[in-house]
N, C-alpha and C. Protein backbone atom coordinates (compact mmCIF):
# COMPACT_ATOMS: atom_id res chain seq x y z
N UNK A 1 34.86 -25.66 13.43
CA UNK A 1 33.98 -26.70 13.91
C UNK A 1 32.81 -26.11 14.72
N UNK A 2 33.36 -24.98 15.37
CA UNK A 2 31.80 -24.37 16.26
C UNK A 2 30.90 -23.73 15.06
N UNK A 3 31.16 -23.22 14.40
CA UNK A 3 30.39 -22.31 13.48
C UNK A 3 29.63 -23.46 12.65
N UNK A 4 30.04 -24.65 12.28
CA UNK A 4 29.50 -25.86 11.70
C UNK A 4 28.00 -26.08 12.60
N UNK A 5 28.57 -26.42 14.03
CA UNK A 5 27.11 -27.02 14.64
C UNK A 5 26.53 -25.85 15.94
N UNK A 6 26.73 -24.86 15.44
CA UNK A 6 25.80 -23.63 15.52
C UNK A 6 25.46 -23.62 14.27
N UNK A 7 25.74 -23.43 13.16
CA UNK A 7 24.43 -23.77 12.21
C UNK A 7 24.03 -24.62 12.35
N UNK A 8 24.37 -25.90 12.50
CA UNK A 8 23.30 -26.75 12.79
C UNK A 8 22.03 -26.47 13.57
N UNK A 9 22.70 -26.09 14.61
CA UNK A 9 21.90 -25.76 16.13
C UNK A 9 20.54 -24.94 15.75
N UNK A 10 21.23 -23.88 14.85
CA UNK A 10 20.26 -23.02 14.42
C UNK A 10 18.84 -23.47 13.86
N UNK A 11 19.66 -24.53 12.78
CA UNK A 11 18.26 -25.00 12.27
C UNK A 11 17.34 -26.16 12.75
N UNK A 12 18.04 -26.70 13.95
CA UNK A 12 17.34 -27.41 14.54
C UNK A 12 16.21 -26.95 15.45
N UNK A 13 16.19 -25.38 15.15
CA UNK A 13 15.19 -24.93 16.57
C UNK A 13 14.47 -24.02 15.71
N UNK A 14 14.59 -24.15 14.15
CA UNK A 14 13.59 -23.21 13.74
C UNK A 14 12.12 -24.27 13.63
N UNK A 15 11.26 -23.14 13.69
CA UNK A 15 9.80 -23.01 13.95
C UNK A 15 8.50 -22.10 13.29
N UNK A 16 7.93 -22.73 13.16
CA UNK A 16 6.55 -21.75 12.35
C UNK A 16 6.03 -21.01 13.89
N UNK A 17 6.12 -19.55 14.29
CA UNK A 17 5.12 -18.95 14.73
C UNK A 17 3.80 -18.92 14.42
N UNK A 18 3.01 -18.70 15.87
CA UNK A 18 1.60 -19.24 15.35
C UNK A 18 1.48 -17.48 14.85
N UNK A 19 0.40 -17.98 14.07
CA UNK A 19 0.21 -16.49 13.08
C UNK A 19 -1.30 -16.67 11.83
N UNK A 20 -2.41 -16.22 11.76
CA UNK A 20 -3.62 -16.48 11.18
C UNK A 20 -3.11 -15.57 9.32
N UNK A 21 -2.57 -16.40 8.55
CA UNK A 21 -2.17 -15.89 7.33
C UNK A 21 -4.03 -15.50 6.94
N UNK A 22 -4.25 -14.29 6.30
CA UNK A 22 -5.02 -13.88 5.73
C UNK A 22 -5.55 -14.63 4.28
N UNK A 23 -6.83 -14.29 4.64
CA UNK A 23 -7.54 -14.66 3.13
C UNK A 23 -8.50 -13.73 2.59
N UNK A 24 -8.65 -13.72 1.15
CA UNK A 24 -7.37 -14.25 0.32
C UNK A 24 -6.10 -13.06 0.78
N UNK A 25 -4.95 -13.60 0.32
CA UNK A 25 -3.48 -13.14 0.25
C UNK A 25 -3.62 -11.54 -0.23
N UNK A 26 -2.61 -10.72 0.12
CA UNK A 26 -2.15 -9.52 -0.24
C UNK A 26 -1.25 -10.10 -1.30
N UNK A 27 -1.08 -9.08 -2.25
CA UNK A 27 -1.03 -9.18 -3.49
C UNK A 27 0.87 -8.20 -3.87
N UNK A 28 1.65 -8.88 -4.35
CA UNK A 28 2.72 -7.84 -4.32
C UNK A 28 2.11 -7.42 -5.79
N UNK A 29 2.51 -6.45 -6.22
CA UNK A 29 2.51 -5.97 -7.56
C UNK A 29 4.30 -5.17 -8.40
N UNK A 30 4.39 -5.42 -8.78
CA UNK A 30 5.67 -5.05 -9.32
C UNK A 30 5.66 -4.22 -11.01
N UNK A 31 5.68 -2.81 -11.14
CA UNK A 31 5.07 -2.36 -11.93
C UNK A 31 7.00 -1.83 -12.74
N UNK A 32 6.98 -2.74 -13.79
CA UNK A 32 8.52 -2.53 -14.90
C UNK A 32 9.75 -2.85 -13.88
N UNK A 33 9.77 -4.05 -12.94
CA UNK A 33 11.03 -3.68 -12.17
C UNK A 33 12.20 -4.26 -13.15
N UNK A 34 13.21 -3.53 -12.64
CA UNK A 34 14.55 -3.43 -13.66
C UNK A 34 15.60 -4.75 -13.02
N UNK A 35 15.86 -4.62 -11.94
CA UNK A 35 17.08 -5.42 -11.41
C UNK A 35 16.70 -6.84 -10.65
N UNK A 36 17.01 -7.87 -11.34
CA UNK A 36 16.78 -8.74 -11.17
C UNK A 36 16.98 -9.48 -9.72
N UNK A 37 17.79 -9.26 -8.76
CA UNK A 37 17.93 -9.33 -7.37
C UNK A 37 17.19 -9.11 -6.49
N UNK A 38 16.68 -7.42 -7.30
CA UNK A 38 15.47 -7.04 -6.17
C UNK A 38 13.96 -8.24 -6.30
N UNK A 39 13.35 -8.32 -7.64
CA UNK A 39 12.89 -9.45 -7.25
C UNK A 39 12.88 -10.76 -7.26
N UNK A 40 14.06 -11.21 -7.37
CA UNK A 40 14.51 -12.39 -6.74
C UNK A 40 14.07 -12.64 -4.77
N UNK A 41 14.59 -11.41 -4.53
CA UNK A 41 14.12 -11.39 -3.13
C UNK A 41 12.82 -11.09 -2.62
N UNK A 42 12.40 -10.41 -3.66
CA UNK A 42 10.77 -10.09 -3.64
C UNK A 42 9.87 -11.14 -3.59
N UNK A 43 10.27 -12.16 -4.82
CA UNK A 43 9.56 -13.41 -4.72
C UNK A 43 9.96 -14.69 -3.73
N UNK A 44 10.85 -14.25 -3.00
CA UNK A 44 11.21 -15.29 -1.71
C UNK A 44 10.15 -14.93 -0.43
N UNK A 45 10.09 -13.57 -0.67
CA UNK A 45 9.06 -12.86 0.33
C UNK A 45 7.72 -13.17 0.23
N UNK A 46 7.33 -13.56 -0.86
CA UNK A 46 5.94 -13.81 -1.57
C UNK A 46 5.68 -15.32 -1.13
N UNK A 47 7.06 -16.16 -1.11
CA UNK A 47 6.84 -17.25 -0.90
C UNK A 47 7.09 -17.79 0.92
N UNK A 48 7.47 -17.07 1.46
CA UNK A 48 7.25 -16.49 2.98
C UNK A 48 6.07 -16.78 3.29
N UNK A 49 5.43 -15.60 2.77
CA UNK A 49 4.12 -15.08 3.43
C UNK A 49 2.68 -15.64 2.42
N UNK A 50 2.94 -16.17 1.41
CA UNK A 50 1.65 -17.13 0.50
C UNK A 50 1.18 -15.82 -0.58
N UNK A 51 2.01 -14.79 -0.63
CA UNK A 51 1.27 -13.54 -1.50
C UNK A 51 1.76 -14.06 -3.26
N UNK A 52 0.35 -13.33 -4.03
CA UNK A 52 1.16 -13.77 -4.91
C UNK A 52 1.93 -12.60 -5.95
N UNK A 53 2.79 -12.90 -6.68
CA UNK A 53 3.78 -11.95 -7.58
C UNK A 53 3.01 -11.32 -8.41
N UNK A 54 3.27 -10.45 -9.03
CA UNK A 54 2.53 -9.79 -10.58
C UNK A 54 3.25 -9.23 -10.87
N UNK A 55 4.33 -9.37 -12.30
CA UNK A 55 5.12 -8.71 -12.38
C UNK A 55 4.50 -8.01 -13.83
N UNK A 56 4.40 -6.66 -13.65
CA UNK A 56 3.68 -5.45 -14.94
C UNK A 56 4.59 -5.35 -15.81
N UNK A 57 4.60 -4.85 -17.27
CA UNK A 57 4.95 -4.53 -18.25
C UNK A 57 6.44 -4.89 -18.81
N UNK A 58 7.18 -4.53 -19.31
CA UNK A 58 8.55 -4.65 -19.68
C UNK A 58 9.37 -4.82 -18.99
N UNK A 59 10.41 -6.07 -18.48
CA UNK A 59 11.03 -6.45 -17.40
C UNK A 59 12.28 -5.55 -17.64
N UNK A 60 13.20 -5.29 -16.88
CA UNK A 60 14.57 -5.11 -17.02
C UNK A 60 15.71 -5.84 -17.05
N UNK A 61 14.95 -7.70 -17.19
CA UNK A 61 15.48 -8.44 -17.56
C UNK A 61 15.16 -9.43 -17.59
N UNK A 62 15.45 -10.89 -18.08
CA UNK A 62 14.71 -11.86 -18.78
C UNK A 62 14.19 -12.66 -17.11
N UNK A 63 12.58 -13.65 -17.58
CA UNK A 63 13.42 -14.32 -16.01
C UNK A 63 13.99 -15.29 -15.77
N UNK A 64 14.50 -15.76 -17.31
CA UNK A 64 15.49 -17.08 -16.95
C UNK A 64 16.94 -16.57 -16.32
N UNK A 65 16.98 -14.92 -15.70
CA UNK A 65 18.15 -14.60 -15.27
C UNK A 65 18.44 -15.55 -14.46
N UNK A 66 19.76 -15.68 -14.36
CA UNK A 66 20.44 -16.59 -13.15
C UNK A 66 20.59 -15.59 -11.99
N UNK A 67 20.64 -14.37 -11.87
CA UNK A 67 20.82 -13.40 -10.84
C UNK A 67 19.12 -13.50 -9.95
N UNK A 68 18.51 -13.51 -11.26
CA UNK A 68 17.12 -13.76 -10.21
C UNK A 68 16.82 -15.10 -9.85
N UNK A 69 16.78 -15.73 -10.40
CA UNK A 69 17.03 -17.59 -10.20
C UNK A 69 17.52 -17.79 -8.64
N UNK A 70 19.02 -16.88 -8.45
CA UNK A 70 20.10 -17.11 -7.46
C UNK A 70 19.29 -16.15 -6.29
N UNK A 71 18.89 -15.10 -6.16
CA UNK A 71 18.16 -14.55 -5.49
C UNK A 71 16.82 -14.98 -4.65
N UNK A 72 16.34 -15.78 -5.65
CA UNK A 72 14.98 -16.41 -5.32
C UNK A 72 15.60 -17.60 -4.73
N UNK A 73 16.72 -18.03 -4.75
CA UNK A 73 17.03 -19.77 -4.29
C UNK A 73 16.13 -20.52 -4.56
N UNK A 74 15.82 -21.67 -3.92
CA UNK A 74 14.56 -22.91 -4.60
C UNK A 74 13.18 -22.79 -3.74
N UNK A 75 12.62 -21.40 -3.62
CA UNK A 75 11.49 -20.95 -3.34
C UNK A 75 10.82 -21.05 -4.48
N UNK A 76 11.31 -20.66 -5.79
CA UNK A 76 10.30 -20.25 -6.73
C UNK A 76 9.32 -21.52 -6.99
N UNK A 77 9.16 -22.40 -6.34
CA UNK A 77 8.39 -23.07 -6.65
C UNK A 77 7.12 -22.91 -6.00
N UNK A 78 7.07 -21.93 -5.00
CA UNK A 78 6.34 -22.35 -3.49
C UNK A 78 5.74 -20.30 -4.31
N UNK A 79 6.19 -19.64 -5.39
CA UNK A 79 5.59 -18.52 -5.68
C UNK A 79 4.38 -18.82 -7.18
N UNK A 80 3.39 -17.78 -6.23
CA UNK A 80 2.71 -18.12 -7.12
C UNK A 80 2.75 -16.86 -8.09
N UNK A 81 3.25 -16.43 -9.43
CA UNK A 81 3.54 -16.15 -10.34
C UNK A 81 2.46 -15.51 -11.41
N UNK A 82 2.46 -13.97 -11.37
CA UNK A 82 1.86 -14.10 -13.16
C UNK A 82 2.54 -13.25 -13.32
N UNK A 83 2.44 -13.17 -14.80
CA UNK A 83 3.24 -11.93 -15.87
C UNK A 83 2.31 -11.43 -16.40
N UNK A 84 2.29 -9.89 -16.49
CA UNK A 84 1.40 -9.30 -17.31
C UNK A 84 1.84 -8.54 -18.11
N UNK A 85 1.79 -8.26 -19.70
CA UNK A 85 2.42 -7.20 -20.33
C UNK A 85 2.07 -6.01 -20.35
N UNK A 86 1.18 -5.36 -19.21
CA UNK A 86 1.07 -4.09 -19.41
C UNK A 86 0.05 -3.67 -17.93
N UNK A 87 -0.46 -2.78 -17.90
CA UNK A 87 -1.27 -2.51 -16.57
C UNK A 87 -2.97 -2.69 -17.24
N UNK A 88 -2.82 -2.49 -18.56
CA UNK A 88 -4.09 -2.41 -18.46
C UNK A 88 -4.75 -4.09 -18.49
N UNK A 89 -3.41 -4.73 -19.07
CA UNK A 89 -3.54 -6.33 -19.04
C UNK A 89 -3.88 -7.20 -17.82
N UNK A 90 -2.77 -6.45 -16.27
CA UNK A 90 -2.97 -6.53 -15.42
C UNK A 90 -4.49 -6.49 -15.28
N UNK A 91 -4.91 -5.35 -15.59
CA UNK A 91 -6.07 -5.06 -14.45
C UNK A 91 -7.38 -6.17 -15.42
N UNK A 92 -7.30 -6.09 -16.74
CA UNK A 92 -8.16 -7.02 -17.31
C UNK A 92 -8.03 -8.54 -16.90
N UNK A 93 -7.16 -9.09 -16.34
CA UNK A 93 -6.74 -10.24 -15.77
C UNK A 93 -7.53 -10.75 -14.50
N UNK A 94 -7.02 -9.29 -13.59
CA UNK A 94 -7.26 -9.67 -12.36
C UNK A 94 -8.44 -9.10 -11.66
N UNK A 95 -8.93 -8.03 -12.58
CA UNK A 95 -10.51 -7.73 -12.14
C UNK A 95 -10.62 -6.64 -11.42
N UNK A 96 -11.44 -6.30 -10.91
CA UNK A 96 -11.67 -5.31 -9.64
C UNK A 96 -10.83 -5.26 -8.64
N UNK A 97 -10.00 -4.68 -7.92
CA UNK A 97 -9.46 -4.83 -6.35
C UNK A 97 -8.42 -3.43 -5.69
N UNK A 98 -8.44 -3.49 -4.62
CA UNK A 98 -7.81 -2.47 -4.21
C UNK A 98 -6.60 -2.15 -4.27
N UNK A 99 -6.01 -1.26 -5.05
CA UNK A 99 -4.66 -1.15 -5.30
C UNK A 99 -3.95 -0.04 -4.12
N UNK A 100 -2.72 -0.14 -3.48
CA UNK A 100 -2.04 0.67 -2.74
C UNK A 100 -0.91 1.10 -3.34
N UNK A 101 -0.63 2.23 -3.76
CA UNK A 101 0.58 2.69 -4.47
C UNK A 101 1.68 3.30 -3.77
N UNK A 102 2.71 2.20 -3.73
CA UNK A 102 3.78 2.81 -2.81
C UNK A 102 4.67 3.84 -3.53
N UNK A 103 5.23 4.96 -3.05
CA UNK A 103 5.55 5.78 -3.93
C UNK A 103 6.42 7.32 -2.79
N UNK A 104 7.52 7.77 -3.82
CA UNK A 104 7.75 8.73 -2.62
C UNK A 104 6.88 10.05 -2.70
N UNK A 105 6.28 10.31 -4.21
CA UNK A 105 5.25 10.82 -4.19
C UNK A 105 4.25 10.81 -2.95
N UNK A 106 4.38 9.93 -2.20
CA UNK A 106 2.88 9.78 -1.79
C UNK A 106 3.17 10.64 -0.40
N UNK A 107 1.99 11.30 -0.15
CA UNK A 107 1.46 12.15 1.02
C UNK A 107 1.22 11.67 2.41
N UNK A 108 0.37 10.01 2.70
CA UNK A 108 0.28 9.71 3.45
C UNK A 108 1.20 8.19 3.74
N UNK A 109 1.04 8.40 5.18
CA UNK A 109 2.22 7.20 5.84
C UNK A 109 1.74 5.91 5.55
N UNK A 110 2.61 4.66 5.34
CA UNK A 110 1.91 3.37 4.85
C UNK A 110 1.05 3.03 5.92
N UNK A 111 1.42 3.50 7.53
CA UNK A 111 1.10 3.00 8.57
C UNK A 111 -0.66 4.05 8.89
N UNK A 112 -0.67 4.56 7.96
CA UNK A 112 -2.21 5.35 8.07
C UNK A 112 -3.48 4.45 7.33
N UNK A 113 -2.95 3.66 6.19
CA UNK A 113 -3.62 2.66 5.56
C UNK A 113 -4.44 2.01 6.47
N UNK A 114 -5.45 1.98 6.34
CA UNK A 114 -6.59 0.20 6.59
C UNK A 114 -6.21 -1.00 6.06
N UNK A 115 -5.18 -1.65 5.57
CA UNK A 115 -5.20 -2.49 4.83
C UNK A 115 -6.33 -3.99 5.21
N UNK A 116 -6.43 -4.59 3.92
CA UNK A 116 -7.69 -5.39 4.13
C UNK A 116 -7.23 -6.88 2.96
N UNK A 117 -7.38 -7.76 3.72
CA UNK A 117 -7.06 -9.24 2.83
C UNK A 117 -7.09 -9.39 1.22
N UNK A 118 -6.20 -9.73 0.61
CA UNK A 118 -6.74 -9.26 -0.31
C UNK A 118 -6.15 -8.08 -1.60
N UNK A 119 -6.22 -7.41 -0.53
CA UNK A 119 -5.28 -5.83 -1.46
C UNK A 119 -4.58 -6.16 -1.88
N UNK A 120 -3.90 -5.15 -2.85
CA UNK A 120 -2.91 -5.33 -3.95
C UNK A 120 -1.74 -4.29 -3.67
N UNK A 121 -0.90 -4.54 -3.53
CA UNK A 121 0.60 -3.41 -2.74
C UNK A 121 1.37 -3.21 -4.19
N UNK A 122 0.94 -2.37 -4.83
CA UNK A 122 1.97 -2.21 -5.90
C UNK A 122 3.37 -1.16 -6.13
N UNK A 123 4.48 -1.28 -6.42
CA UNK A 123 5.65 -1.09 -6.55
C UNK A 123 6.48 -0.37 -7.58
N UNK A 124 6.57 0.61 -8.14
CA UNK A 124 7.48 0.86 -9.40
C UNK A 124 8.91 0.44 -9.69
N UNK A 125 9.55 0.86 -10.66
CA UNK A 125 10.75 0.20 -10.91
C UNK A 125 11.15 0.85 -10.22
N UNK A 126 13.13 0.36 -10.04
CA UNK A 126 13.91 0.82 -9.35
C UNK A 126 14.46 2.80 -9.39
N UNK A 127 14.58 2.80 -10.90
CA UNK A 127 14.79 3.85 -10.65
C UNK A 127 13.49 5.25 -11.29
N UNK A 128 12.40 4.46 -11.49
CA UNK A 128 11.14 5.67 -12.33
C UNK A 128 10.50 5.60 -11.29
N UNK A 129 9.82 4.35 -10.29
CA UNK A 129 9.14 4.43 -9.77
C UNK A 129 7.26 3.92 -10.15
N UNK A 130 6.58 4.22 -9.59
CA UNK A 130 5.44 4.03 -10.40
C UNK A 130 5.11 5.01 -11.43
N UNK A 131 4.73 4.79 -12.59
CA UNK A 131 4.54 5.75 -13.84
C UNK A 131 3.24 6.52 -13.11
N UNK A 132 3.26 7.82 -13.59
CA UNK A 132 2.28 8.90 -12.92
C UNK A 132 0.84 8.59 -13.36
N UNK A 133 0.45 8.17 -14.95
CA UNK A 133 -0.59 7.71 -15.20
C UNK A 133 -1.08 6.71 -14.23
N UNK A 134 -0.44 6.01 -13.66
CA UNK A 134 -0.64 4.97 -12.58
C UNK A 134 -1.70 5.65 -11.30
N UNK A 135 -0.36 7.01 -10.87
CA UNK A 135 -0.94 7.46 -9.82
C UNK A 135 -1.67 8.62 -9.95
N UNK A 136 -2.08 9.68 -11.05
CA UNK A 136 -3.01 10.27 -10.94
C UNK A 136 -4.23 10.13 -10.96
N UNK A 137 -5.20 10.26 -10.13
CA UNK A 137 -6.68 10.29 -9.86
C UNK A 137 -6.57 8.87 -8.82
N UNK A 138 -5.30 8.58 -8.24
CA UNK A 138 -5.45 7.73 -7.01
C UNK A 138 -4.83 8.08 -5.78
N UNK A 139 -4.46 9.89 -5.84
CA UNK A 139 -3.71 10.27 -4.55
C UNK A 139 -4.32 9.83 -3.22
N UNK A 140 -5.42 8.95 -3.12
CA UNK A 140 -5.86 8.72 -1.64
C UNK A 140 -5.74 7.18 -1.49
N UNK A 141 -4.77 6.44 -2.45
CA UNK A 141 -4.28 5.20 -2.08
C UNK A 141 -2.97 5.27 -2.51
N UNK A 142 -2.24 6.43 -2.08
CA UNK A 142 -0.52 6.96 -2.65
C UNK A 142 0.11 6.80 -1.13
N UNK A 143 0.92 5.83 -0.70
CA UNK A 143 1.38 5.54 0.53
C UNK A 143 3.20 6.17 -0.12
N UNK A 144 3.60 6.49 1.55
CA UNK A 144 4.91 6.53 1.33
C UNK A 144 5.31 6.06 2.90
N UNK A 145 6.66 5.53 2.62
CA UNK A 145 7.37 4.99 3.83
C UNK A 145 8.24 6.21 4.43
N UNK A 146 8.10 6.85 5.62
CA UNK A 146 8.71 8.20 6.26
C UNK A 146 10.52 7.14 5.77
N UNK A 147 10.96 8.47 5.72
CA UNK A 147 13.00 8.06 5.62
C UNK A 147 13.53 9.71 5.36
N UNK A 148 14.47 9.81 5.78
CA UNK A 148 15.55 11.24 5.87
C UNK A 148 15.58 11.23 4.45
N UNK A 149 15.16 12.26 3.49
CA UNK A 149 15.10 12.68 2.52
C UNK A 149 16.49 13.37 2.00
N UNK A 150 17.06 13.71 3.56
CA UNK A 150 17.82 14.67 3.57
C UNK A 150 19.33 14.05 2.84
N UNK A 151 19.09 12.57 3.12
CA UNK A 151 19.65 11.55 2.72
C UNK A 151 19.99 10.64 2.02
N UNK A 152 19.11 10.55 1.91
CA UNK A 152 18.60 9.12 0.40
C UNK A 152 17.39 9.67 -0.08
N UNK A 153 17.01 9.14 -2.09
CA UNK A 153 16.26 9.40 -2.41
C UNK A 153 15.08 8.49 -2.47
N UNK A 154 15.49 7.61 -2.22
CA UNK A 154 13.84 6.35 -2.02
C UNK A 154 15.16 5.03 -1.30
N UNK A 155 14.17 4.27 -1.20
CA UNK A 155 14.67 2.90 -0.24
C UNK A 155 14.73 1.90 -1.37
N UNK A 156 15.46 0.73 -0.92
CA UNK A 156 16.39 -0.36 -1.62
C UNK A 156 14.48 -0.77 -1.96
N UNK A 157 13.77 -1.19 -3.31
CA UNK A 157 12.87 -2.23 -3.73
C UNK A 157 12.50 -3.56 -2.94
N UNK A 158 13.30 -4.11 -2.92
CA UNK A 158 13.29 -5.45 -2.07
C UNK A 158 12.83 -5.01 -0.51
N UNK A 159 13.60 -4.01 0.15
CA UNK A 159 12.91 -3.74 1.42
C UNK A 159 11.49 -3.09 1.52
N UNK A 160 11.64 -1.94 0.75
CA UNK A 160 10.04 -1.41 0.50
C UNK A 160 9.56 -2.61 0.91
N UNK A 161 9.09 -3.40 -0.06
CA UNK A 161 7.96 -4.12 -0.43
C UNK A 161 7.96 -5.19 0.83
N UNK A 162 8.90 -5.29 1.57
CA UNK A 162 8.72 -5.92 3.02
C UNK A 162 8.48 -5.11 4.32
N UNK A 163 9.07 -3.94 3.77
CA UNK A 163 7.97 -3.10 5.71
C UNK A 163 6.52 -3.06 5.16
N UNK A 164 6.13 -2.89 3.55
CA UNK A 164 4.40 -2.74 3.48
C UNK A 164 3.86 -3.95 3.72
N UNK A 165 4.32 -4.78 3.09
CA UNK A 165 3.68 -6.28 3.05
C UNK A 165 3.72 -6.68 4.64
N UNK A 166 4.68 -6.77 5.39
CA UNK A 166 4.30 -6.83 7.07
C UNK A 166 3.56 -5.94 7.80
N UNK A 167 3.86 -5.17 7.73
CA UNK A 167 2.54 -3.91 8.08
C UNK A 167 1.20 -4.44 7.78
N UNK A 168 0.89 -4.23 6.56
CA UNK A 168 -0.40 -4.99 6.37
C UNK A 168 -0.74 -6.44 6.91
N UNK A 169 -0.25 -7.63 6.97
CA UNK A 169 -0.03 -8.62 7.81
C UNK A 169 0.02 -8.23 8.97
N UNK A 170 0.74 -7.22 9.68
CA UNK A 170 0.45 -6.97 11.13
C UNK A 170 -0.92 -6.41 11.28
N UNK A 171 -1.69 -6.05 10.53
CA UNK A 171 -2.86 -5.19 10.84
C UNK A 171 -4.00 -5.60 10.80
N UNK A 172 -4.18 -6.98 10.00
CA UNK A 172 -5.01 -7.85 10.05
C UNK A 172 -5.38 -9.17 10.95
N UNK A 173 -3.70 -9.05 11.69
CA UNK A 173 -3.68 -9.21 13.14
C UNK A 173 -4.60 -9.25 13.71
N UNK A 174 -4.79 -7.45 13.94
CA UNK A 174 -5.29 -7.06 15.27
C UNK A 174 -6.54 -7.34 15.26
């Protein structure tokens, strides 16, 4: 019975922080992701913060999955959504704009970025990453998130794409 109306409690005191959402939106990009969970949660995040999805080339699975369905819960309505079959489709779609390539490749810290309203935070699959054609001749928008190497070889997808996407939101803050 306590655990009943402490949830209650809980949701009786949630609240929108005041907070100036950027315009236009940062952009997730999702380049072949494989496991349907990760963006399930990806696009709950999108629908958080008003960014919108792009999911690139060959999925790793359909999206009438129920794993991503169940992941996303009844946000997906509140995401705003495109599919593109390829990058170059992507980029003929969406035009000119600044792409940030998260990657463990990358040299510099996400937290060294300028980010600017707008940008595009893109992502590789779970286990390739971003394809190298992607990132050669863009090593000076190749971000990586610092983590013990010594340890793990890259970070869970779903989180990535939430320390960059707040980061950038924190920075447009200031």
């Amino acid at each position: 019975m306590l655990y009943r109306r402490a949830m209650k409690h809980e949701h009786e005191r949630r609240h929108a922080l005041p907070f100036s959402w950027p315009a236009p939106p940062f952009s997730i990009v999702l380049v072949e992701p494989e496991i349907p969970q990760n963006t399930g949660n990806i696009a709950r995040l999108c629908a958080a913060t008003g960014s919108p999805l792009h999911l690139v080339g060959p999925l790793g699975f359909q999206l009438s999955s129920s794993r991503l369905r169940r992941a996303g819960l009844d946000y997906w309505d509140s995401v705003t959504l495109a599919r593109h079959p390829s990058w170059t489709a992507f980029e003929e779609t969406e035009g000119d704009g600044r792409n940030w390539f998260f990657s463990t490749r990358g040299r510099m810290s996400y937290t060294s970025a300028r980010f600017m309203p707008g940008d595009r935070l893109v992502f590789g699959s779970e286990s390739k990453g971003i394809p190298d054609a992607l990132l050669d001749g863009n090593e000076d928008r190749i971000l990586a998130i610092p983590m013990r190497v010594d340890h793990v070889r890259s970070l869970n997808l779903a989180g990535t794409v939430s320390i960059a996407l707040y980061e950038a939101l924190r920075q447009v803050q200031s």
